[in-house]
Protein backbone atom coordinates (compact mmCIF):
# COMPACT_ATOMS: atom_id res chain seq x y z
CA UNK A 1 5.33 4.40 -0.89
CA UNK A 2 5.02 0.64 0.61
CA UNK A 3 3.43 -0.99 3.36
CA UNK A 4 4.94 -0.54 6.33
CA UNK A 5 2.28 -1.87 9.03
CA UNK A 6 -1.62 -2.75 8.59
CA UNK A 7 -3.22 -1.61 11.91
CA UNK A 8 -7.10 -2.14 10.77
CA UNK A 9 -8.40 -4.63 8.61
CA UNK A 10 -12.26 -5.72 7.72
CA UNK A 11 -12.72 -8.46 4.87
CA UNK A 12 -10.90 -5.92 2.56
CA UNK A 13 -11.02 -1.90 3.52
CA UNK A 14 -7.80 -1.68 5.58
CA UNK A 15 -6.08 1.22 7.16
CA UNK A 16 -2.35 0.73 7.19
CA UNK A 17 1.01 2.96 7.43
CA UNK A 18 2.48 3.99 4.36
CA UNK A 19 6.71 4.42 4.19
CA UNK A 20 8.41 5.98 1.47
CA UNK A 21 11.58 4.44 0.53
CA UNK A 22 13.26 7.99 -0.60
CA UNK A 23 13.06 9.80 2.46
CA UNK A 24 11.70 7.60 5.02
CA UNK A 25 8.11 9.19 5.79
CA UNK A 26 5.51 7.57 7.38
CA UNK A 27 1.44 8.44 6.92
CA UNK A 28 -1.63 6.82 8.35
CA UNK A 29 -4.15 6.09 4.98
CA UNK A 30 -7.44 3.40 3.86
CA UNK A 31 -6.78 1.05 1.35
CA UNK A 32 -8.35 -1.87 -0.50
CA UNK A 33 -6.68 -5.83 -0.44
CA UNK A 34 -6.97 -6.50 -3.86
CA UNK A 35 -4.46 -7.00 -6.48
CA UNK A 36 -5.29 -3.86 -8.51
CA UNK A 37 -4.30 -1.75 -5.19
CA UNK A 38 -1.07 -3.45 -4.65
CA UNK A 39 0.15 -3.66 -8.12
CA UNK A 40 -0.87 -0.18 -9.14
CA UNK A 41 -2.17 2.32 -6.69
CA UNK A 42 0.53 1.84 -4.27
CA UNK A 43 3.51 2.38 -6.29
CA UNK A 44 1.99 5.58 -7.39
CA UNK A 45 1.16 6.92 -4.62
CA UNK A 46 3.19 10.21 -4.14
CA UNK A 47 5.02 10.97 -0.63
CA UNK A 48 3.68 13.80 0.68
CA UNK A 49 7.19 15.39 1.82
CA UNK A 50 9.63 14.66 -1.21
CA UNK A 51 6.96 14.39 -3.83
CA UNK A 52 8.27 10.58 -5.50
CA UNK A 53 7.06 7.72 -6.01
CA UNK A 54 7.80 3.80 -5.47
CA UNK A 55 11.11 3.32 -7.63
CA UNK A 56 11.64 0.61 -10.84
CA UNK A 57 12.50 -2.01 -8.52
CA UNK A 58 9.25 -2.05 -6.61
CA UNK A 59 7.77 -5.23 -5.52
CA UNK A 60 3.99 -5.24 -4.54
CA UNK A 61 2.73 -7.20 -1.33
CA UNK A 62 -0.06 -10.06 -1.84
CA UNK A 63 -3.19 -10.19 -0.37
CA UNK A 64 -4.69 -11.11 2.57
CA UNK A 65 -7.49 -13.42 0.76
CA UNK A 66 -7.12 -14.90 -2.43
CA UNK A 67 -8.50 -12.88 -5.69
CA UNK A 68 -11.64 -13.83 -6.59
CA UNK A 69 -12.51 -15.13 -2.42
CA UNK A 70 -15.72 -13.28 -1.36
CA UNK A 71 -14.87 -12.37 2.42
């Protein structure tokens, strides 16, 4: 799954829809702007329809703030 559009954001709780690349599905779900979410929860994140996850060639998104920036 990747990040497809952030429609909610405060400092770093976000809601956002998810995409998979496989089969094209889109869900609604919370997530967390910080590096450990982007580099390893999202690629493992399973698609609910086909059942895979983010491929070899993922790339992970940066963050909103910097690591480390109280917000």
């Amino acid at each position: 799954m990747r990040i497809k559009k952030f429609h909610y954001q405060y400092r770093r709780d976000f809601t956002a829809e998810f995409e998979c690349e496989h089969c094209g599905e889109v869900q609604m779900a919370l997530g967390y702007d910080d590096d450990y979410f982007h580099r390893e929860v999202v690629p493992k994140m399973k698609c609910p329809k086909c059942g895979k996850t983010a491929g070899l060639d993922f790339r992970p998104m940066g963050t909103l703030y910097p690591e480390g920036q109280v917000v």
